[in-house]
C-alpha atoms as a PDB file:
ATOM      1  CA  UNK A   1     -71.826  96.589-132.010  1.00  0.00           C
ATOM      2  CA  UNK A   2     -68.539  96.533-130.613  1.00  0.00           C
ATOM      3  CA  UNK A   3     -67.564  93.712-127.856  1.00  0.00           C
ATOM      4  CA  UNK A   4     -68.059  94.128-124.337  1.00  0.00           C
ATOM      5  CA  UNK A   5     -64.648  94.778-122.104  1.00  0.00           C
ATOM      6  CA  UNK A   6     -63.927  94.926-118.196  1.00  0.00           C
ATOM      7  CA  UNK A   7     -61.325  96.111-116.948  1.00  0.00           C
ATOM      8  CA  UNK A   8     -61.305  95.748-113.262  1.00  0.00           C
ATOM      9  CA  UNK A   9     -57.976  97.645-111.044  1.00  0.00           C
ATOM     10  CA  UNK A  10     -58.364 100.266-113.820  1.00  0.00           C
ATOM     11  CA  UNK A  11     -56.691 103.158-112.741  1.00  0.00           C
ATOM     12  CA  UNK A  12     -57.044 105.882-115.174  1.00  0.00           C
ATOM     13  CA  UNK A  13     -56.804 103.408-117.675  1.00  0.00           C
ATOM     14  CA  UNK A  14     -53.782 102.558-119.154  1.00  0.00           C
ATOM     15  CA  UNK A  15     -55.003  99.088-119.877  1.00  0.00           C
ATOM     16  CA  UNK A  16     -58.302 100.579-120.980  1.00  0.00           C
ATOM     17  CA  UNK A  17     -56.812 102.562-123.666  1.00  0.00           C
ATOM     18  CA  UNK A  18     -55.461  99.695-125.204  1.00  0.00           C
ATOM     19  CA  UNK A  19     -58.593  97.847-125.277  1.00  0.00           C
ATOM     20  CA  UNK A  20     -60.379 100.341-126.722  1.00  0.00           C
ATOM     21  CA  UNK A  21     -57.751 100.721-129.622  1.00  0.00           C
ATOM     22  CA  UNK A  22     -58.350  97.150-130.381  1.00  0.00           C
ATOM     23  CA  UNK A  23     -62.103  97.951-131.125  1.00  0.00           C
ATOM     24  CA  UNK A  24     -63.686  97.026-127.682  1.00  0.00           C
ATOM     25  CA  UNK A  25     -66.503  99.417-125.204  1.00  0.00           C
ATOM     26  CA  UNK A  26     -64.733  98.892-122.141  1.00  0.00           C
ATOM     27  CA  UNK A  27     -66.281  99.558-118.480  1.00  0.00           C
ATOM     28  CA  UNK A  28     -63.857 100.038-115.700  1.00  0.00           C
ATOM     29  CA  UNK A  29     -63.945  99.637-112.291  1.00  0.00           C
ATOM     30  CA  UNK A  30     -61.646 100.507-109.442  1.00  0.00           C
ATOM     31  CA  UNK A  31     -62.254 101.078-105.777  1.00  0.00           C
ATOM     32  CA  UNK A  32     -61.251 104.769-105.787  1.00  0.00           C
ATOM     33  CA  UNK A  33     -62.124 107.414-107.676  1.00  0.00           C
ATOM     34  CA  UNK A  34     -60.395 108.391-110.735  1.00  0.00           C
ATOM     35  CA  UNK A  35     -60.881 111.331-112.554  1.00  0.00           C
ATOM     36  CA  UNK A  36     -58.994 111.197-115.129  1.00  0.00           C
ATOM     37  CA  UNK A  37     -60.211 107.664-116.402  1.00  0.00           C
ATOM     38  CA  UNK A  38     -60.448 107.153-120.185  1.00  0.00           C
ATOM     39  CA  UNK A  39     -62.639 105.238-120.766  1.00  0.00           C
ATOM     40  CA  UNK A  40     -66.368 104.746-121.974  1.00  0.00           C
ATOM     41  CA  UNK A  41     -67.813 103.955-118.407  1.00  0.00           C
ATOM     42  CA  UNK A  42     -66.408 104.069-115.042  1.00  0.00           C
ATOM     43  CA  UNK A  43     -67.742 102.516-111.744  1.00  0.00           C
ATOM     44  CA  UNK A  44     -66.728 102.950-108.139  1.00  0.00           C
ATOM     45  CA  UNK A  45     -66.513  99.589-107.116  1.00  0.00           C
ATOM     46  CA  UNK A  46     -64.542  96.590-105.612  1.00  0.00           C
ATOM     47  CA  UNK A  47     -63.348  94.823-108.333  1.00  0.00           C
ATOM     48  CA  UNK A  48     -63.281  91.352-106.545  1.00  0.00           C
ATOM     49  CA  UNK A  49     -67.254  91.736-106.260  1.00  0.00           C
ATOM     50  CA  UNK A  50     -68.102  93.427-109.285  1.00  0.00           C
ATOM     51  CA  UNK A  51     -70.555  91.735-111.761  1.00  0.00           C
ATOM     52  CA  UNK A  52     -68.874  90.024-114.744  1.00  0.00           C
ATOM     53  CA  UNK A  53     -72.010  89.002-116.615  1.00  0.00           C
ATOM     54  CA  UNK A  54     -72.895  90.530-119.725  1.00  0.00           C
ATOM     55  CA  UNK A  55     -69.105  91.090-120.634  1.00  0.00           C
ATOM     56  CA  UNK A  56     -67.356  89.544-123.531  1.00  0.00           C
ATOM     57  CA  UNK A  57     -63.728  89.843-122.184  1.00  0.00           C
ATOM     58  CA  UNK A  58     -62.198  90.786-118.741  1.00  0.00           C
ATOM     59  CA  UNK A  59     -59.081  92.568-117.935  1.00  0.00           C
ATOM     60  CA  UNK A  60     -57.681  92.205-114.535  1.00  0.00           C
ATOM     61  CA  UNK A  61     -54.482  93.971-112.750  1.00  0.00           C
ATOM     62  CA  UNK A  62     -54.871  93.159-109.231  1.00  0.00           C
ATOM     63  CA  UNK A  63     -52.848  95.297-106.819  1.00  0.00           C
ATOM     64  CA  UNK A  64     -49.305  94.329-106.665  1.00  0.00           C
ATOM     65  CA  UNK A  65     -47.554  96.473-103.344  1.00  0.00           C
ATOM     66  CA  UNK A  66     -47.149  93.648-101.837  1.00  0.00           C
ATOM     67  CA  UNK A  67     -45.641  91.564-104.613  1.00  0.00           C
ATOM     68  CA  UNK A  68     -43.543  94.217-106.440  1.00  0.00           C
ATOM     69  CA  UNK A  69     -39.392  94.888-105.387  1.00  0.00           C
ATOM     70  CA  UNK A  70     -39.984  98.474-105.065  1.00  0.00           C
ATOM     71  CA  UNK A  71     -42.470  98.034-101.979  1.00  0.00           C
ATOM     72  CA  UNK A  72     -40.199  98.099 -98.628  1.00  0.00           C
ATOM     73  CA  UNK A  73     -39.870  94.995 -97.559  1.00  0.00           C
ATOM     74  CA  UNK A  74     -41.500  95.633 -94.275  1.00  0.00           C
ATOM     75  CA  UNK A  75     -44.603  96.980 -95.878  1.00  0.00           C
ATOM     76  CA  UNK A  76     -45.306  94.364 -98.328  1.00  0.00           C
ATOM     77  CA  UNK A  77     -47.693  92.068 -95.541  1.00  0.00           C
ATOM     78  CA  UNK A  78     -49.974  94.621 -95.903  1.00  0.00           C
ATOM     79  CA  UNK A  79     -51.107  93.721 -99.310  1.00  0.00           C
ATOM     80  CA  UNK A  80     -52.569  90.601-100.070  1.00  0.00           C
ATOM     81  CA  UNK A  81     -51.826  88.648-103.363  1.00  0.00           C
ATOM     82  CA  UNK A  82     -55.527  89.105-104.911  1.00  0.00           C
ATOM     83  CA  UNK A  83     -54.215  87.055-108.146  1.00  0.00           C
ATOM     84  CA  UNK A  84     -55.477  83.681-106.961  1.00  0.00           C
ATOM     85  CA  UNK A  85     -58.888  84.797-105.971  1.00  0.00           C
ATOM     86  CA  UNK A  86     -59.015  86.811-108.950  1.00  0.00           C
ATOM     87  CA  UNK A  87     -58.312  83.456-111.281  1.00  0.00           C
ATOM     88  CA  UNK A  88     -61.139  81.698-109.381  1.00  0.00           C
ATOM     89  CA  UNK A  89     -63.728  84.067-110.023  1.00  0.00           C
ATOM     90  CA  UNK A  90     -62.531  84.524-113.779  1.00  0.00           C
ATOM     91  CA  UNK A  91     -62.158  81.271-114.290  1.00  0.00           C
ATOM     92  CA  UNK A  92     -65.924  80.730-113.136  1.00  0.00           C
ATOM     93  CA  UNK A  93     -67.227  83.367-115.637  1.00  0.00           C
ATOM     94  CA  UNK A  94     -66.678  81.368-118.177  1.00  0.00           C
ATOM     95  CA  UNK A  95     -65.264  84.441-119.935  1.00  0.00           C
ATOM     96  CA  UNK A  96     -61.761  84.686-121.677  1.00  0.00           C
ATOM     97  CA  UNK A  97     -59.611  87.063-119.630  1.00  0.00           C
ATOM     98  CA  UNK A  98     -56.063  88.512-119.078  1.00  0.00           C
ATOM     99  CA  UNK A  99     -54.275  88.569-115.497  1.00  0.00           C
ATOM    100  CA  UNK A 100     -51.465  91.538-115.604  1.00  0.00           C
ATOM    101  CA  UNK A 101     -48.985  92.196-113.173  1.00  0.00           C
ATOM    102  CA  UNK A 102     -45.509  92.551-112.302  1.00  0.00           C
ATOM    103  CA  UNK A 103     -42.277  90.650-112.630  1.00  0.00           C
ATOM    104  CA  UNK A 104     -41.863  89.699-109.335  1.00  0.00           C
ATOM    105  CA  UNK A 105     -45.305  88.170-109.446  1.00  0.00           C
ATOM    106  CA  UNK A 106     -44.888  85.689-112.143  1.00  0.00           C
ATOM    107  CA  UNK A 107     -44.381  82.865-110.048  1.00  0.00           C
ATOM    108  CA  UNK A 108     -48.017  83.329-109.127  1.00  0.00           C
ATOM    109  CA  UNK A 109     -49.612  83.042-112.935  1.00  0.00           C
ATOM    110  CA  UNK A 110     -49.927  80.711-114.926  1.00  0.00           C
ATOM    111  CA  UNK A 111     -48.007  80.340-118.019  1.00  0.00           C
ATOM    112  CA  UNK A 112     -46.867  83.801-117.811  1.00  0.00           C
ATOM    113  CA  UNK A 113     -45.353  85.471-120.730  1.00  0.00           C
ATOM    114  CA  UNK A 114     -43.367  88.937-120.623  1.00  0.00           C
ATOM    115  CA  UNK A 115     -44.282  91.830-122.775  1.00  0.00           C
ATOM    116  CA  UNK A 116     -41.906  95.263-122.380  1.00  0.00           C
ATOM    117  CA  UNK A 117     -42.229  98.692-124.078  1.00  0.00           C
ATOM    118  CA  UNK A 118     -38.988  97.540-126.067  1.00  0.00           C
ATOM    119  CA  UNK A 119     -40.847  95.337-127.714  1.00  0.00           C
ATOM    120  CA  UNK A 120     -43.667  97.972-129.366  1.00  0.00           C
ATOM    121  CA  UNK A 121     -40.733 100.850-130.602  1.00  0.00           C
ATOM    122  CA  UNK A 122     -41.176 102.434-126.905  1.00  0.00           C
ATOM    123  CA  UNK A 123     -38.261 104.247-126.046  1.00  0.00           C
ATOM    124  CA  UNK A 124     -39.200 102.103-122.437  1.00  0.00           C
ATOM    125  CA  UNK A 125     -38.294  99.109-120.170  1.00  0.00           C
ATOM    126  CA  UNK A 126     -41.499  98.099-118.280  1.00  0.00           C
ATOM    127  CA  UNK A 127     -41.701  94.434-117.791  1.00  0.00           C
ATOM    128  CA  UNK A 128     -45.332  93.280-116.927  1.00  0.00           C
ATOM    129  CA  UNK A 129     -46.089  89.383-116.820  1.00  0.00           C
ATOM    130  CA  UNK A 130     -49.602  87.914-118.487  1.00  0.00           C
ATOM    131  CA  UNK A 131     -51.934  85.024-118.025  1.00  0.00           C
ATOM    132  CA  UNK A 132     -54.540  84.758-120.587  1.00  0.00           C
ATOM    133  CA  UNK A 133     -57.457  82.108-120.658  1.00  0.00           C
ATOM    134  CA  UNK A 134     -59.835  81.059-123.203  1.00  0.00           C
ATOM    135  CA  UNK A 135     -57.924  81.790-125.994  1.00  0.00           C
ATOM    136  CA  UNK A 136     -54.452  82.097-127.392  1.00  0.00           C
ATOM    137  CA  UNK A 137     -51.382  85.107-127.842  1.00  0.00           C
ATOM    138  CA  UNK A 138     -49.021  84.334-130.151  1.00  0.00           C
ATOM    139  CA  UNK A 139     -46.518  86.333-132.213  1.00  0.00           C
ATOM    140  CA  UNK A 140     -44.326  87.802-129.183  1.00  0.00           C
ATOM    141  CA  UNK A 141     -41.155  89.089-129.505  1.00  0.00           C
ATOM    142  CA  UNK A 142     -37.468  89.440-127.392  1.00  0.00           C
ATOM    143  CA  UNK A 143     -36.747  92.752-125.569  1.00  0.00           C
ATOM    144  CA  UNK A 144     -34.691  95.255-127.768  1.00  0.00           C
ATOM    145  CA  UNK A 145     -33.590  98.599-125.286  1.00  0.00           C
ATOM    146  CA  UNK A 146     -32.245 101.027-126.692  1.00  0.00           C
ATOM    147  CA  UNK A 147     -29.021 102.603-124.641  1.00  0.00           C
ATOM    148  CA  UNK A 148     -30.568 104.946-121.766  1.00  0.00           C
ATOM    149  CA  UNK A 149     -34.481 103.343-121.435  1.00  0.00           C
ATOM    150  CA  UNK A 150     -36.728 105.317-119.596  1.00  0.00           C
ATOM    151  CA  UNK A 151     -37.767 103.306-116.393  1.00  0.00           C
ATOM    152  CA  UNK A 152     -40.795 104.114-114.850  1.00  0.00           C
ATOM    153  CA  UNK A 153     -40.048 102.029-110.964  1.00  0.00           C
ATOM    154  CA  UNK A 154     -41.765 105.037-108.870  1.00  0.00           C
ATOM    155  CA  UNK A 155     -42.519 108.164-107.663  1.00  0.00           C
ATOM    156  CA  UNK A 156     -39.752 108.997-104.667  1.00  0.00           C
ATOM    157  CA  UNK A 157     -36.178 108.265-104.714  1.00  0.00           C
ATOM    158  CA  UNK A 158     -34.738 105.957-102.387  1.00  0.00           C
ATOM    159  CA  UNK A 159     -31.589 105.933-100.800  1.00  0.00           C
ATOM    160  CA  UNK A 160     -31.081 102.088-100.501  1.00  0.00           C
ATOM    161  CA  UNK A 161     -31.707 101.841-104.268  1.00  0.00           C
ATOM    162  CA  UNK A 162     -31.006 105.352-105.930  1.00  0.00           C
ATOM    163  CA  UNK A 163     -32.897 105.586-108.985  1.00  0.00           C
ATOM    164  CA  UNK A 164     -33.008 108.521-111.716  1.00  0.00           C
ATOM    165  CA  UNK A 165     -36.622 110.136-111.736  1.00  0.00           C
ATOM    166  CA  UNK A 166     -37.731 110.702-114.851  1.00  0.00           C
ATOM    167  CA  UNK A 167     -40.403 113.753-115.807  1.00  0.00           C
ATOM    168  CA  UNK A 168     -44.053 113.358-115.810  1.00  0.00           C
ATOM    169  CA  UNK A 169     -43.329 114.788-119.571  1.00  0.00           C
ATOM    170  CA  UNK A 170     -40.427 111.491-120.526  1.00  0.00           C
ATOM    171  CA  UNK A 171     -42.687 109.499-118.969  1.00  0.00           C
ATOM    172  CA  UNK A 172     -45.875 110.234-120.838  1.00  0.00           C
ATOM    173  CA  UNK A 173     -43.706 109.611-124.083  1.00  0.00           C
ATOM    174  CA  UNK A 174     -41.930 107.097-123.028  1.00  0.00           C
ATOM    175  CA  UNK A 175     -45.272 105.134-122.605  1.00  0.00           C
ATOM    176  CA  UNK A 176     -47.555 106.398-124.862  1.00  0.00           C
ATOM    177  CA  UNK A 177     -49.786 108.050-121.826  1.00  0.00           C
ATOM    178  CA  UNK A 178     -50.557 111.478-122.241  1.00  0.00           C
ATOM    179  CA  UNK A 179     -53.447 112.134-119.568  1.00  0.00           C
ATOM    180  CA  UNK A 180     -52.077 110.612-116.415  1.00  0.00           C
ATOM    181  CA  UNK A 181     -49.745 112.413-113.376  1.00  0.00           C
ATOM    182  CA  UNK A 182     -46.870 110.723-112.749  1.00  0.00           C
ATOM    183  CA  UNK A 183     -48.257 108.693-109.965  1.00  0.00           C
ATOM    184  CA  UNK A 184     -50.601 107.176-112.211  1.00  0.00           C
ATOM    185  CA  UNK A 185     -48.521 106.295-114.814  1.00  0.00           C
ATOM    186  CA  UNK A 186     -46.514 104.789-112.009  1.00  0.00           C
ATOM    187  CA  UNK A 187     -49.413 102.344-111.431  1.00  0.00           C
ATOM    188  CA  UNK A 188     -50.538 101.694-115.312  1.00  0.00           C
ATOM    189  CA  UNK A 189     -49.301  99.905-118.370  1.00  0.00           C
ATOM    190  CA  UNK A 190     -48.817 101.373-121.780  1.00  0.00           C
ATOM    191  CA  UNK A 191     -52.025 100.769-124.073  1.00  0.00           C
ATOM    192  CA  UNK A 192     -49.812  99.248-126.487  1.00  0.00           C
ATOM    193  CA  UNK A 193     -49.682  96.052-124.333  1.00  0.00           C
ATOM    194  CA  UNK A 194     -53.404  95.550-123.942  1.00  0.00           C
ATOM    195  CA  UNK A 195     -54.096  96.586-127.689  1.00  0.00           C
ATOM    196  CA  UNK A 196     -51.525  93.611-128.200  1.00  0.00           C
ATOM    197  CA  UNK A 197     -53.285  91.325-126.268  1.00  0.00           C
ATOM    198  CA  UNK A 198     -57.205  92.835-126.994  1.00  0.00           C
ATOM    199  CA  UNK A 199     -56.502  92.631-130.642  1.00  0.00           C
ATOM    200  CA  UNK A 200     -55.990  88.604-130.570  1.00  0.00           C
ATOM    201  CA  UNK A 201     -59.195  88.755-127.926  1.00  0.00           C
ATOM    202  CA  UNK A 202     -61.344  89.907-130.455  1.00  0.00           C
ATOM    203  CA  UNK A 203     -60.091  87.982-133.371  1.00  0.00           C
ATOM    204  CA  UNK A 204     -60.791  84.846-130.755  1.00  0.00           C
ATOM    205  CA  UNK A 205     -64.588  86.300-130.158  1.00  0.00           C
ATOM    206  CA  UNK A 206     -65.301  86.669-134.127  1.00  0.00           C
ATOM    207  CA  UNK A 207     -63.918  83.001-134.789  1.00  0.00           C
ATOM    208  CA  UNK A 208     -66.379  81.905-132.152  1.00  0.00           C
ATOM    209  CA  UNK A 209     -69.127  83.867-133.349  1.00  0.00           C
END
């Protein structure tokens, strides 16, 4: 039987894909509906409530608007930082887990460590900061970009920080996503991160087993 995975903030599973690459049945939950979710089981749920028990591993991506450089400014009260009450209730499980989020929110985990599409062949820069508990990630390597990354940083252009959009078709490549709009891929990380991280999760379960 293959080991248990949550993946609570799923989206349409970017994260989820990952984990299931690495050999895991992985349940995700996220308060809205998404149709387009990957995964082997989906519930409509808030993920800070959500049962934990029964799982073997728990991925977590709380929502980062009001942490991340691209929100305005001015908008960026409106979102609470959920990382610290989503720690607690980890933490509590007893279960080994992964925190994900963005750069800007690294000063909030604990002993963060940077993974980027650069470092998996992805013709991508997409920085996203870890904390993992109950077990150890090792072999991690530098950033290597190539000349013109594609950088996935949103959905509108701005005028106080011009960007280049990229296509929903670039960015499907770019990340190794090839079911999401471009909004979603806007809000997801490519698999290859999570299979990273999942891979060394279960190698930790079989040890203890």
């Amino acid at each position: 039987m293959k080991p248990r995975a949550l993946d609570l903030f799923c989206g349409a599973g970017g994260a989820t894909m990952g984990l299931m690459r690495a050999g895991f049945h992985v349940t995700g939950v996220d308060i809205n509906n998404q149709p387009r979710y990957v995964g082997d089981c989906f519930r409509i749920a808030d993920a800070l409530r959500y049962p934990l028990e029964g799982f073997d591993f728990i991925w977590a991506s709380p929502v980062c608007k009001g942490l991340s450089q691209v929100t305005p400014k001015a908008r960026r009260g409106k979102y609470p930082n959920q990382i610290p009450a989503v720690r607690e209730r980890l933490t509590a499980s007893g279960i080994p887990f992964t925190i994900e989020n963005v750069p800007s929110a690294r000063v909030h985990l604990r002993r963060p460590f940077l993974l980027c599409g650069s470092m998996f062949g992805l013709n991508l820069r997409r920085h996203r900061f870890f904390e993992v508990s109950g077990f150890e990630v090792g072999m991690r390597w530098p950033c290597y970009h190539r000349k013109n990354p594609v950088l996935i940083t949103g959905t509108h252009r701005r005028t106080y920080e011009p960007r280049y959009e990229y296509t929903v078709q670039q960015c499907r490549d770019a990340s190794g996503i090839d079911w999401m709009t471009r909004k979603e891929i806007d809000e997801a990380i490519p698999p290859a991160y999570s299979e990273f991280i999942g891979r060394q999760a279960i190698e930790y379960l079989r040890r203890a087993a």
